[in-house]
PDB file of N, CA and C in Angstrom:
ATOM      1  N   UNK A   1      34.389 -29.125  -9.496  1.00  0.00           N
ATOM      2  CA  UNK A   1      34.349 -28.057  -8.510  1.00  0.00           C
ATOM      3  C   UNK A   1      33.245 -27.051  -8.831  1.00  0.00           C
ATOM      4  N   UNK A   2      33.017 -26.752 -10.095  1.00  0.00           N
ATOM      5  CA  UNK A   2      31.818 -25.728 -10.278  1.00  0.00           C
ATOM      6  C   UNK A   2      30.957 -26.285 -10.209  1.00  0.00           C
ATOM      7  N   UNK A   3      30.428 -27.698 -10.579  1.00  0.00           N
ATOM      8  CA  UNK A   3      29.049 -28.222  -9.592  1.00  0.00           C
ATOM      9  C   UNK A   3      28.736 -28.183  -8.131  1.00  0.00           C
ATOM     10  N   UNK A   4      29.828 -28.386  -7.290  1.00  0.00           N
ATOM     11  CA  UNK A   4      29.420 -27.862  -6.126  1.00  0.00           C
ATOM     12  C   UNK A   4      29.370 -26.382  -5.856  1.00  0.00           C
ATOM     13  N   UNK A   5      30.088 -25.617  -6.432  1.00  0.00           N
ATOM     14  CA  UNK A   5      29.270 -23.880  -6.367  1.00  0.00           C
ATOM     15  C   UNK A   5      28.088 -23.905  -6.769  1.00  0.00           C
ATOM     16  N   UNK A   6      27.585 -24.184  -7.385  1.00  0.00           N
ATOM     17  CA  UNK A   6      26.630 -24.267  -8.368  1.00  0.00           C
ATOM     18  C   UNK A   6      25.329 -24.815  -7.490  1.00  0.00           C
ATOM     19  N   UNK A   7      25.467 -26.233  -6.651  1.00  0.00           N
ATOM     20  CA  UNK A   7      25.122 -26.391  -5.573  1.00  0.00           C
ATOM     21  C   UNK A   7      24.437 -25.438  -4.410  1.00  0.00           C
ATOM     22  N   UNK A   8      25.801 -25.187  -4.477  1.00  0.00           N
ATOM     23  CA  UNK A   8      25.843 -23.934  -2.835  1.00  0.00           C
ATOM     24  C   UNK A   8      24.814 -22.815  -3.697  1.00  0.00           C
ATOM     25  N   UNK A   9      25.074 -22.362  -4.684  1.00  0.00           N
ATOM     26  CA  UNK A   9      24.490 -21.099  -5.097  1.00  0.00           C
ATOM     27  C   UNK A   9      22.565 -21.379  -4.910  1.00  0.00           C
ATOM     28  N   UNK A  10      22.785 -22.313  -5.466  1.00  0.00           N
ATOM     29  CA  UNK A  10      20.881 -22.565  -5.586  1.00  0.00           C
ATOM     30  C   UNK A  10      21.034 -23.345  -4.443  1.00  0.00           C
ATOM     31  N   UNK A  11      21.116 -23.559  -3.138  1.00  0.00           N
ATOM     32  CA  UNK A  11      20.717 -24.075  -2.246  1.00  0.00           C
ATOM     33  C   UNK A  11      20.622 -22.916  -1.756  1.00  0.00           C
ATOM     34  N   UNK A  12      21.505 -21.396  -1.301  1.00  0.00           N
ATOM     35  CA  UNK A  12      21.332 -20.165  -0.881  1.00  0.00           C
ATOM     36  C   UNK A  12      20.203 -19.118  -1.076  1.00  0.00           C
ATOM     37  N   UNK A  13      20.129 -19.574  -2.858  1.00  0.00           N
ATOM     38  CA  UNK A  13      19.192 -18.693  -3.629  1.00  0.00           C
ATOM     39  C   UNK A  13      17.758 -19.307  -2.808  1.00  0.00           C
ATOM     40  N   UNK A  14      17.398 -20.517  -3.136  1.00  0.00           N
ATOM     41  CA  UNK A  14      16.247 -21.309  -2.358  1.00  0.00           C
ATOM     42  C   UNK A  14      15.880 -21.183  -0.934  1.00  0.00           C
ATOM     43  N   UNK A  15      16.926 -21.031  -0.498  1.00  0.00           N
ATOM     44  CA  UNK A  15      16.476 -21.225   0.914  1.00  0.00           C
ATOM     45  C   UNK A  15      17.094 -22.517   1.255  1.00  0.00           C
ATOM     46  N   UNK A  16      17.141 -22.638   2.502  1.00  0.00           N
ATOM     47  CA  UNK A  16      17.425 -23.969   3.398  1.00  0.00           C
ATOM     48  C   UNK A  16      16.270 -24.774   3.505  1.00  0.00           C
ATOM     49  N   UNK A  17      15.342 -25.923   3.563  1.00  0.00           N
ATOM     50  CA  UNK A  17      14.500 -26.065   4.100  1.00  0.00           C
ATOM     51  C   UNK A  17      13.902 -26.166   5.418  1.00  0.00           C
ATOM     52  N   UNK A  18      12.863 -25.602   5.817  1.00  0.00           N
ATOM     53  CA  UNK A  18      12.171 -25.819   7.441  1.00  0.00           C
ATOM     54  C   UNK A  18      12.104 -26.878   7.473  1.00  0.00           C
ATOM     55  N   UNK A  19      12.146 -26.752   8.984  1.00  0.00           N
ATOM     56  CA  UNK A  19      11.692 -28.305   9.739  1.00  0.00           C
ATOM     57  C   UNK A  19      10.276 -28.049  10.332  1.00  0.00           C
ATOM     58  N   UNK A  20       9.645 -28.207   9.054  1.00  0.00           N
ATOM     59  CA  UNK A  20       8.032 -28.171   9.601  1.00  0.00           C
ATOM     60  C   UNK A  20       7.338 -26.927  10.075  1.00  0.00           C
ATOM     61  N   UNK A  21       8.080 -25.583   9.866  1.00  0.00           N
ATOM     62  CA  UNK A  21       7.616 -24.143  10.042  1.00  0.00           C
ATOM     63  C   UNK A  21       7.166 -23.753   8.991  1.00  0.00           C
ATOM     64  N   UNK A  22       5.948 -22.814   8.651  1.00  0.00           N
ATOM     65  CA  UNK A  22       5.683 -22.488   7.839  1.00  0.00           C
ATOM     66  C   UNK A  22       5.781 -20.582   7.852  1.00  0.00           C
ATOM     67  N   UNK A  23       5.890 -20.072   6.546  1.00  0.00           N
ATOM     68  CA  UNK A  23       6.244 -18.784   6.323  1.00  0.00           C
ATOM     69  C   UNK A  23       5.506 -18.005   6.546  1.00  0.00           C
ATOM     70  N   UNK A  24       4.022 -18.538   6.724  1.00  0.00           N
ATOM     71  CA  UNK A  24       2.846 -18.060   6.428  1.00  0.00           C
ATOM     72  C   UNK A  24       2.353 -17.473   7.546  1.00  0.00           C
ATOM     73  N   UNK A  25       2.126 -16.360   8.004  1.00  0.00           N
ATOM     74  CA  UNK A  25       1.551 -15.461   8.658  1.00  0.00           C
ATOM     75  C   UNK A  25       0.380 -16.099   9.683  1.00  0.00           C
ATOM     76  N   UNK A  26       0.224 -15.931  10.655  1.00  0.00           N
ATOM     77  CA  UNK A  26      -0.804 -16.783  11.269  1.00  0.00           C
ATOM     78  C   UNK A  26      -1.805 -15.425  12.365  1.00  0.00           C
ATOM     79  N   UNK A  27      -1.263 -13.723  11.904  1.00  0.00           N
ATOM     80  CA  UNK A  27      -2.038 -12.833  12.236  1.00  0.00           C
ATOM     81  C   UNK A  27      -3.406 -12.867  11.697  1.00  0.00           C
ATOM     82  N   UNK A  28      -3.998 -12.362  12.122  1.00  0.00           N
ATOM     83  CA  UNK A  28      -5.538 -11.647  11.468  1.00  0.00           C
ATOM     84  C   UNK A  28      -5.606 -10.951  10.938  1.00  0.00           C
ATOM     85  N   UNK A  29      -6.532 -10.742   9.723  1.00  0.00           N
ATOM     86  CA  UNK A  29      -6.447 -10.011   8.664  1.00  0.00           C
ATOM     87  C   UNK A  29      -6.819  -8.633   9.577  1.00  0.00           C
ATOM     88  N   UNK A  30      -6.666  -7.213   8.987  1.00  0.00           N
ATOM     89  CA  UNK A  30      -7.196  -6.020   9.843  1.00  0.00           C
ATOM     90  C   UNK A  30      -8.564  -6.015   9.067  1.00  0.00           C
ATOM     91  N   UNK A  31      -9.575  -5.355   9.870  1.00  0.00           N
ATOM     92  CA  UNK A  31     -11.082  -5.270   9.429  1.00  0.00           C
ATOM     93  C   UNK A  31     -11.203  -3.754   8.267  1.00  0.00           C
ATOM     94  N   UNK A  32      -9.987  -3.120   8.524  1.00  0.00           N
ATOM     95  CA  UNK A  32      -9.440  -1.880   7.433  1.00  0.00           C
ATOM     96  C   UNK A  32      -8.706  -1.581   7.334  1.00  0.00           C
ATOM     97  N   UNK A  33      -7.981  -0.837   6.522  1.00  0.00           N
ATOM     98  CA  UNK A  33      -6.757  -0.330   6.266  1.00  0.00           C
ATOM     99  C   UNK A  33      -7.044   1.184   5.393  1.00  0.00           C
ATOM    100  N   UNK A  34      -6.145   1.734   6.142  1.00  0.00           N
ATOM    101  CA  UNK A  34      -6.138   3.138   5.932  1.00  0.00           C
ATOM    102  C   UNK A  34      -4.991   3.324   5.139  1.00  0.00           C
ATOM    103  N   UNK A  35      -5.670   4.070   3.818  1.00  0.00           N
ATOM    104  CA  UNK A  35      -4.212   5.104   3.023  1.00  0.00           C
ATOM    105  C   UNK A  35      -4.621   6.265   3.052  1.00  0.00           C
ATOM    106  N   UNK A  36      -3.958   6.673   2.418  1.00  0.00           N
ATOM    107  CA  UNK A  36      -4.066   8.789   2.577  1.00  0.00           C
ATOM    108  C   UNK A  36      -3.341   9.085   1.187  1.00  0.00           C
ATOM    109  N   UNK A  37      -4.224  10.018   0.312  1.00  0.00           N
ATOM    110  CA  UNK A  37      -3.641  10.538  -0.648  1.00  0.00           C
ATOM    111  C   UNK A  37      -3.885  12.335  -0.790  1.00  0.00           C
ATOM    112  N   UNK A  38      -2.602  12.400  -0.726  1.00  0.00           N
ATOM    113  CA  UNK A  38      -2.274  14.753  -0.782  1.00  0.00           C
ATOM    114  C   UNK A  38      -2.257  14.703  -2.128  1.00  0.00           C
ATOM    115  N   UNK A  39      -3.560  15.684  -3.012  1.00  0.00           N
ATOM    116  CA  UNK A  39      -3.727  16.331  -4.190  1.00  0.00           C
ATOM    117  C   UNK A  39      -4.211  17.778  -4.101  1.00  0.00           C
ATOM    118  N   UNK A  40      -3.903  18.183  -5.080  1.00  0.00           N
ATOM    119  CA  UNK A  40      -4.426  19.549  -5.198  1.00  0.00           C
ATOM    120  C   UNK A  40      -5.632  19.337  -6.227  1.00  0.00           C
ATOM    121  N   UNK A  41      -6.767  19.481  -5.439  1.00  0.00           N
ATOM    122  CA  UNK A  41      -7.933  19.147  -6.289  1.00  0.00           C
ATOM    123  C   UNK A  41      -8.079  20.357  -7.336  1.00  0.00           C
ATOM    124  N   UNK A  42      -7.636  21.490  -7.500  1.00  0.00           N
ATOM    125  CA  UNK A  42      -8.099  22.851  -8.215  1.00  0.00           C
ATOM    126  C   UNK A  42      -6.786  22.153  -9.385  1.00  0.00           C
ATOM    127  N   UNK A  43      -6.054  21.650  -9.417  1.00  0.00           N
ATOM    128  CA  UNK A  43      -5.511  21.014 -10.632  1.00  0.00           C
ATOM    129  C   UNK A  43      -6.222  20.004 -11.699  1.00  0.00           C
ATOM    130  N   UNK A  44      -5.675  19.848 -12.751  1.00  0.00           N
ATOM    131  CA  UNK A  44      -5.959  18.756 -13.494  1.00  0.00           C
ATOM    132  C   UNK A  44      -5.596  17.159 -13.035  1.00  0.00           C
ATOM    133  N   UNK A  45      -4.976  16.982 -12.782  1.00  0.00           N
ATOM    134  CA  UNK A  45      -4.260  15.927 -12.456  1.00  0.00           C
ATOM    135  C   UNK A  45      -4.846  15.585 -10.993  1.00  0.00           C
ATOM    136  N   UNK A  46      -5.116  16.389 -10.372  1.00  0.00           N
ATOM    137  CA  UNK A  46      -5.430  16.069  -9.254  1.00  0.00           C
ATOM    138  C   UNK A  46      -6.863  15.650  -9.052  1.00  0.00           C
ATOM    139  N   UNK A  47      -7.893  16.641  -9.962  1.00  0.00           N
ATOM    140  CA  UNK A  47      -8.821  16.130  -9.947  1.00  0.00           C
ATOM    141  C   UNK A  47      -9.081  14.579 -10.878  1.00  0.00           C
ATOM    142  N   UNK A  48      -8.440  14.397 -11.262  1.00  0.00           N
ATOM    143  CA  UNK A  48      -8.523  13.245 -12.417  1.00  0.00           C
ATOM    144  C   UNK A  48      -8.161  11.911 -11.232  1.00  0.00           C
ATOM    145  N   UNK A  49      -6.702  12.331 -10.228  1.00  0.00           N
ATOM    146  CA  UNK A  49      -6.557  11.724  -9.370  1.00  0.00           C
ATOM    147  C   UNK A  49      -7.603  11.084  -8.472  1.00  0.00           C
ATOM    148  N   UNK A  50      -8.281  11.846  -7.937  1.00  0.00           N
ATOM    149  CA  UNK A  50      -9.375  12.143  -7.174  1.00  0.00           C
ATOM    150  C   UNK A  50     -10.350  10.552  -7.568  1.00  0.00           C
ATOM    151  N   UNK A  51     -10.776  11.167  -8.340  1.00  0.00           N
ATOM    152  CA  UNK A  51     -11.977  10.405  -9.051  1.00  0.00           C
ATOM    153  C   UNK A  51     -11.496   9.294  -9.543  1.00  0.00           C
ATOM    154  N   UNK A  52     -10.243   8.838  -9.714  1.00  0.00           N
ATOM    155  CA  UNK A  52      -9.748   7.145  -9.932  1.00  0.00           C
ATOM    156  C   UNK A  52      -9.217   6.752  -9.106  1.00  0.00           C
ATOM    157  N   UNK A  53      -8.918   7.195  -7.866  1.00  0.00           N
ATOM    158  CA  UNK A  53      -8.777   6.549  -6.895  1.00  0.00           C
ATOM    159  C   UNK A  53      -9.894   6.535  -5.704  1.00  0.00           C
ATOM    160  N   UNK A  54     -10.858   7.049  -6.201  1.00  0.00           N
ATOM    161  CA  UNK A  54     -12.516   6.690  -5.430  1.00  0.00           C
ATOM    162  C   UNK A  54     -13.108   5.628  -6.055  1.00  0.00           C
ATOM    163  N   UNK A  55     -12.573   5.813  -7.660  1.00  0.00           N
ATOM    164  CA  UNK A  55     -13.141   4.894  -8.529  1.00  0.00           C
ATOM    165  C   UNK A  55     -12.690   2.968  -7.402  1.00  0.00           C
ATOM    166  N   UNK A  56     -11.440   3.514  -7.739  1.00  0.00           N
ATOM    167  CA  UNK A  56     -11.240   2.218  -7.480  1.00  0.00           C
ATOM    168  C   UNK A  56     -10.890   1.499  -6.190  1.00  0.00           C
ATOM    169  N   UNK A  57     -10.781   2.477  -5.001  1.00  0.00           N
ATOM    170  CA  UNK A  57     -11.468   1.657  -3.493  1.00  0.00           C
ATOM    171  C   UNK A  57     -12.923   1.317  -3.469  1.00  0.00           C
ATOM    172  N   UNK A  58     -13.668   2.027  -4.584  1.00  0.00           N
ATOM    173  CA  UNK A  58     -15.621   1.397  -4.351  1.00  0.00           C
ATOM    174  C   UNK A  58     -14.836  -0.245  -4.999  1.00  0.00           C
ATOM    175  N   UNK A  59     -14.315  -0.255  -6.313  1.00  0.00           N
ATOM    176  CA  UNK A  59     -13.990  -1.693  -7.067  1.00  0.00           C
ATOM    177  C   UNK A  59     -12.860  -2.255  -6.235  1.00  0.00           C
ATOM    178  N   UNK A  60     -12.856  -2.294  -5.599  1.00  0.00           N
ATOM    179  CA  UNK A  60     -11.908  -3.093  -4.413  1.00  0.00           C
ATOM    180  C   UNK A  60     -12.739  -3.419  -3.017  1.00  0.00           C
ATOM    181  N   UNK A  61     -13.663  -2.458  -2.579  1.00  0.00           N
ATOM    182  CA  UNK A  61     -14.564  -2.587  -1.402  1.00  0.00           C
ATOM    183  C   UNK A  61     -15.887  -3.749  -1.940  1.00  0.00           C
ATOM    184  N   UNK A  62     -16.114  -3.281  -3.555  1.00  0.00           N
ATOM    185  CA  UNK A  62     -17.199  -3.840  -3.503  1.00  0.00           C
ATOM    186  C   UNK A  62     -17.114  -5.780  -4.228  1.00  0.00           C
ATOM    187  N   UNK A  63     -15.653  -6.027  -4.257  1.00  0.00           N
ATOM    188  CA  UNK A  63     -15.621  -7.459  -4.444  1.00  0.00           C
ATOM    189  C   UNK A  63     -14.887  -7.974  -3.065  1.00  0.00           C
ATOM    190  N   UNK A  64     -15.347  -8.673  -2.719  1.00  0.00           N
ATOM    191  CA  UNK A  64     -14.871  -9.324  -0.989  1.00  0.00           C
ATOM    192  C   UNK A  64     -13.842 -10.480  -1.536  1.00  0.00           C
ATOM    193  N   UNK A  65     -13.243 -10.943  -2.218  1.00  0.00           N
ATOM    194  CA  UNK A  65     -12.472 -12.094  -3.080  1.00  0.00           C
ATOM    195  C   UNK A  65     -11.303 -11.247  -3.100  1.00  0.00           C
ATOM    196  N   UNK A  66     -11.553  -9.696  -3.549  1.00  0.00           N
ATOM    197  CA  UNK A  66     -10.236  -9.047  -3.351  1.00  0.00           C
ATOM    198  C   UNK A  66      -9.110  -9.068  -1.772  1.00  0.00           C
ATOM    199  N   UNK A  67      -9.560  -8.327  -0.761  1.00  0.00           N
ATOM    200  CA  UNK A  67      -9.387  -8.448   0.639  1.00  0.00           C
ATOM    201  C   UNK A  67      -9.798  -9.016   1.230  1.00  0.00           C
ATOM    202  N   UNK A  68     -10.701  -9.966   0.984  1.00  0.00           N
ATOM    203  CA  UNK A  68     -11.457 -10.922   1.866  1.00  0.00           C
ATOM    204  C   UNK A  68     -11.583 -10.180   3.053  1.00  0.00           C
ATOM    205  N   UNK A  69     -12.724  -9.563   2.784  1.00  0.00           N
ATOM    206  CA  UNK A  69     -13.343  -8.969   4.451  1.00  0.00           C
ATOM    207  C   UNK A  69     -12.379  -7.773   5.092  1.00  0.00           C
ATOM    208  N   UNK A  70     -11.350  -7.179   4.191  1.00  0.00           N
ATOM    209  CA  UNK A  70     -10.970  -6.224   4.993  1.00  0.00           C
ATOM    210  C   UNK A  70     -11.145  -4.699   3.946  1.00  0.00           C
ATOM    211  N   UNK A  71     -11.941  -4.144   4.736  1.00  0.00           N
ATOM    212  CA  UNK A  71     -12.221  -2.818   3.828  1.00  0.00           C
ATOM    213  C   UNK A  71     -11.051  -1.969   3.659  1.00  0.00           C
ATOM    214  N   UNK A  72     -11.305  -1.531   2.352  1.00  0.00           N
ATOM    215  CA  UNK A  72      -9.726  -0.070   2.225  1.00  0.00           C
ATOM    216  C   UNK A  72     -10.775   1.092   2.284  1.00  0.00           C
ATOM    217  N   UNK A  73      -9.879   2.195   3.427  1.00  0.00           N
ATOM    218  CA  UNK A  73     -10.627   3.260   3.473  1.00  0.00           C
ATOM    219  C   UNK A  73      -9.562   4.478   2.907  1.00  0.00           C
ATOM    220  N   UNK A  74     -10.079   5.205   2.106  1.00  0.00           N
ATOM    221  CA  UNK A  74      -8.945   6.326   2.031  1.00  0.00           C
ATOM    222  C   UNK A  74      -9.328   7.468   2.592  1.00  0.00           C
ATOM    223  N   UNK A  75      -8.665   8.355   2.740  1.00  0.00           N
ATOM    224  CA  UNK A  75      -8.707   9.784   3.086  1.00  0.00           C
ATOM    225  C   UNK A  75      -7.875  10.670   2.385  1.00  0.00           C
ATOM    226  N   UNK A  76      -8.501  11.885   2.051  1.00  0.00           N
ATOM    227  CA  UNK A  76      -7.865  12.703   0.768  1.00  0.00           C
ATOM    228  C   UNK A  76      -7.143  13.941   1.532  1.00  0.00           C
ATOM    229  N   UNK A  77      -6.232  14.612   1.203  1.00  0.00           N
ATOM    230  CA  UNK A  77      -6.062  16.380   1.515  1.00  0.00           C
ATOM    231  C   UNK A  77      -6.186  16.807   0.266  1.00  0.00           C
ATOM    232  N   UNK A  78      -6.520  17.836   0.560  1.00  0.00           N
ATOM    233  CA  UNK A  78      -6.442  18.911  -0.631  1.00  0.00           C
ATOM    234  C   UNK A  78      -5.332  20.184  -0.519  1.00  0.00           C
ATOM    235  N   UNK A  79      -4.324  19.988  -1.319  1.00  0.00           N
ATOM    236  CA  UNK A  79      -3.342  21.371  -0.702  1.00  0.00           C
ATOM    237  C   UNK A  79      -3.527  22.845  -1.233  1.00  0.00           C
ATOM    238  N   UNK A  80      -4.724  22.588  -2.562  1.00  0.00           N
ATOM    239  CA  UNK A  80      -5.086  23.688  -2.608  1.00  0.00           C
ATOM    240  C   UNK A  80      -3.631  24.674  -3.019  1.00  0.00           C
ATOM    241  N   UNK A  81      -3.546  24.131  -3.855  1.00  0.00           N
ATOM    242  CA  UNK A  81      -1.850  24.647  -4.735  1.00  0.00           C
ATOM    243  C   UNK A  81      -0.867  24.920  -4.014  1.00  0.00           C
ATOM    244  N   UNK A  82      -0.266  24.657  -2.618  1.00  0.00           N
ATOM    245  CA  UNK A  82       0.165  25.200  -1.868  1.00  0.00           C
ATOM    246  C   UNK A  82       1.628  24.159  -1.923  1.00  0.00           C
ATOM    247  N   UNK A  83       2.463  24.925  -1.941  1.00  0.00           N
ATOM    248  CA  UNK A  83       3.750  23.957  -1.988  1.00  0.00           C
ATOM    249  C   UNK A  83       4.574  24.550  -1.462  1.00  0.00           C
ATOM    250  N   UNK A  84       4.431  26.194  -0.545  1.00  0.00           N
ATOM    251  CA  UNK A  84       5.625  26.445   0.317  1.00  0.00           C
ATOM    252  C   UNK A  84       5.283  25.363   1.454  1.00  0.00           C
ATOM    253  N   UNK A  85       5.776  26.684   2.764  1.00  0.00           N
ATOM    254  CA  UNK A  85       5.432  26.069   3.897  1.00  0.00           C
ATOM    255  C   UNK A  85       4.328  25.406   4.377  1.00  0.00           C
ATOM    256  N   UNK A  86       3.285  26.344   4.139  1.00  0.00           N
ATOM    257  CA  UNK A  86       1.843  25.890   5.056  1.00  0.00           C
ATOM    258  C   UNK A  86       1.307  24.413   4.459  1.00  0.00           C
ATOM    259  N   UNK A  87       2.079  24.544   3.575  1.00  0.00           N
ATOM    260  CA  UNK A  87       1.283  23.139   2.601  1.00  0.00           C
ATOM    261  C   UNK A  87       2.105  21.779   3.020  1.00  0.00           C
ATOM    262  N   UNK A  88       3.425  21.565   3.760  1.00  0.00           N
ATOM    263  CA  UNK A  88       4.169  21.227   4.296  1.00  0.00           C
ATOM    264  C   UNK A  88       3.920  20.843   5.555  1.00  0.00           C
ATOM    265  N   UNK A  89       2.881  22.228   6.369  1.00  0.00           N
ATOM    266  CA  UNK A  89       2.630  21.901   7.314  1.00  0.00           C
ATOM    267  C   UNK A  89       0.915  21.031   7.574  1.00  0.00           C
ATOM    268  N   UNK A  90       0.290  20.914   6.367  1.00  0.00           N
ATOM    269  CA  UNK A  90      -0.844  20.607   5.949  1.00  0.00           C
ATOM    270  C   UNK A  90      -0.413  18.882   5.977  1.00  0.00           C
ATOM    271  N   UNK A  91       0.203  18.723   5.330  1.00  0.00           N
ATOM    272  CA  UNK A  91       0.634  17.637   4.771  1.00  0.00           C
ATOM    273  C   UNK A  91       1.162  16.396   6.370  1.00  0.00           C
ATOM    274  N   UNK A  92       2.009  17.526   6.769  1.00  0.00           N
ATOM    275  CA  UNK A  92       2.400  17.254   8.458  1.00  0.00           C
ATOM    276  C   UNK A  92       1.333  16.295   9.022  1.00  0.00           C
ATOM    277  N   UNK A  93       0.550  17.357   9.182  1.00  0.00           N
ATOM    278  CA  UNK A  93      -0.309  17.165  10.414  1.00  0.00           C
ATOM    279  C   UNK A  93      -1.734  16.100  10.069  1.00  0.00           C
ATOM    280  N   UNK A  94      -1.440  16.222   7.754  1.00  0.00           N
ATOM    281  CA  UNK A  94      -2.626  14.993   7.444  1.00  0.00           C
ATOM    282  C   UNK A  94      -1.999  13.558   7.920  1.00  0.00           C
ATOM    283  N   UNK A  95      -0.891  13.750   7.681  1.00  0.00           N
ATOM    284  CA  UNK A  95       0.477  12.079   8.053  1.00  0.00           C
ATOM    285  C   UNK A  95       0.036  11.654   8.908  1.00  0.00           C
ATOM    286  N   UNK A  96      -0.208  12.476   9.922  1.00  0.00           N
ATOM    287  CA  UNK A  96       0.106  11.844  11.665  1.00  0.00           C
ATOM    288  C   UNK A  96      -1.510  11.530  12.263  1.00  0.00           C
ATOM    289  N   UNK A  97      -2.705  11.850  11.093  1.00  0.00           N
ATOM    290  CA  UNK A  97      -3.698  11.462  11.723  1.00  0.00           C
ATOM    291  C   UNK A  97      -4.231   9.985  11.282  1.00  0.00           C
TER     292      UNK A  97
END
């Protein structure tokens, strides 16, 4: 009896097999992709931020083997130490663009 649980368990864990469907995505790659990173550049950390994550969209843009043909673009805020409201509302209005 515990070989057939045992069964059932790794036939569940695996998957069922397709009948000839594949998993694999058949969209188009996007030609970019946009992230967004909120730092406070007048910090330490932030500026350190800054500069390794420029570092490393140029070392991601500049090997095509990575994304194959789809550029990463970032865009930065700066909150400029701000962590009541306005910086909240900074943050808002960087999201939604």
């Amino acid at each position: 009896m515990s070989k057939v649980w045992l069964l059932v368990l790794v036939i569940l864990y695996c998957g069922f097999p397709s009948k000839g469907t594949s998993n694999v995505s058949t969209r188009p790659r996007p030609s970019a992709v946009n992230i967004g990173a909120i730092l406070s550049f007048n910090s330490t950390i932030g500026r350190v931020a800054k500069v390794a994550i420029q570092a490393a969209v140029h070392d991601i843009n500049s090997n095509a083997t990575i994304l194959k043909g789809t550029k990463l673009n970032i865009s930065m805020l700066d909150t400029k130490l701000s962590t009541g409201f306005l910086g909240i509302i900074a943050c808002t209005s960087f999201s939604n663009t």
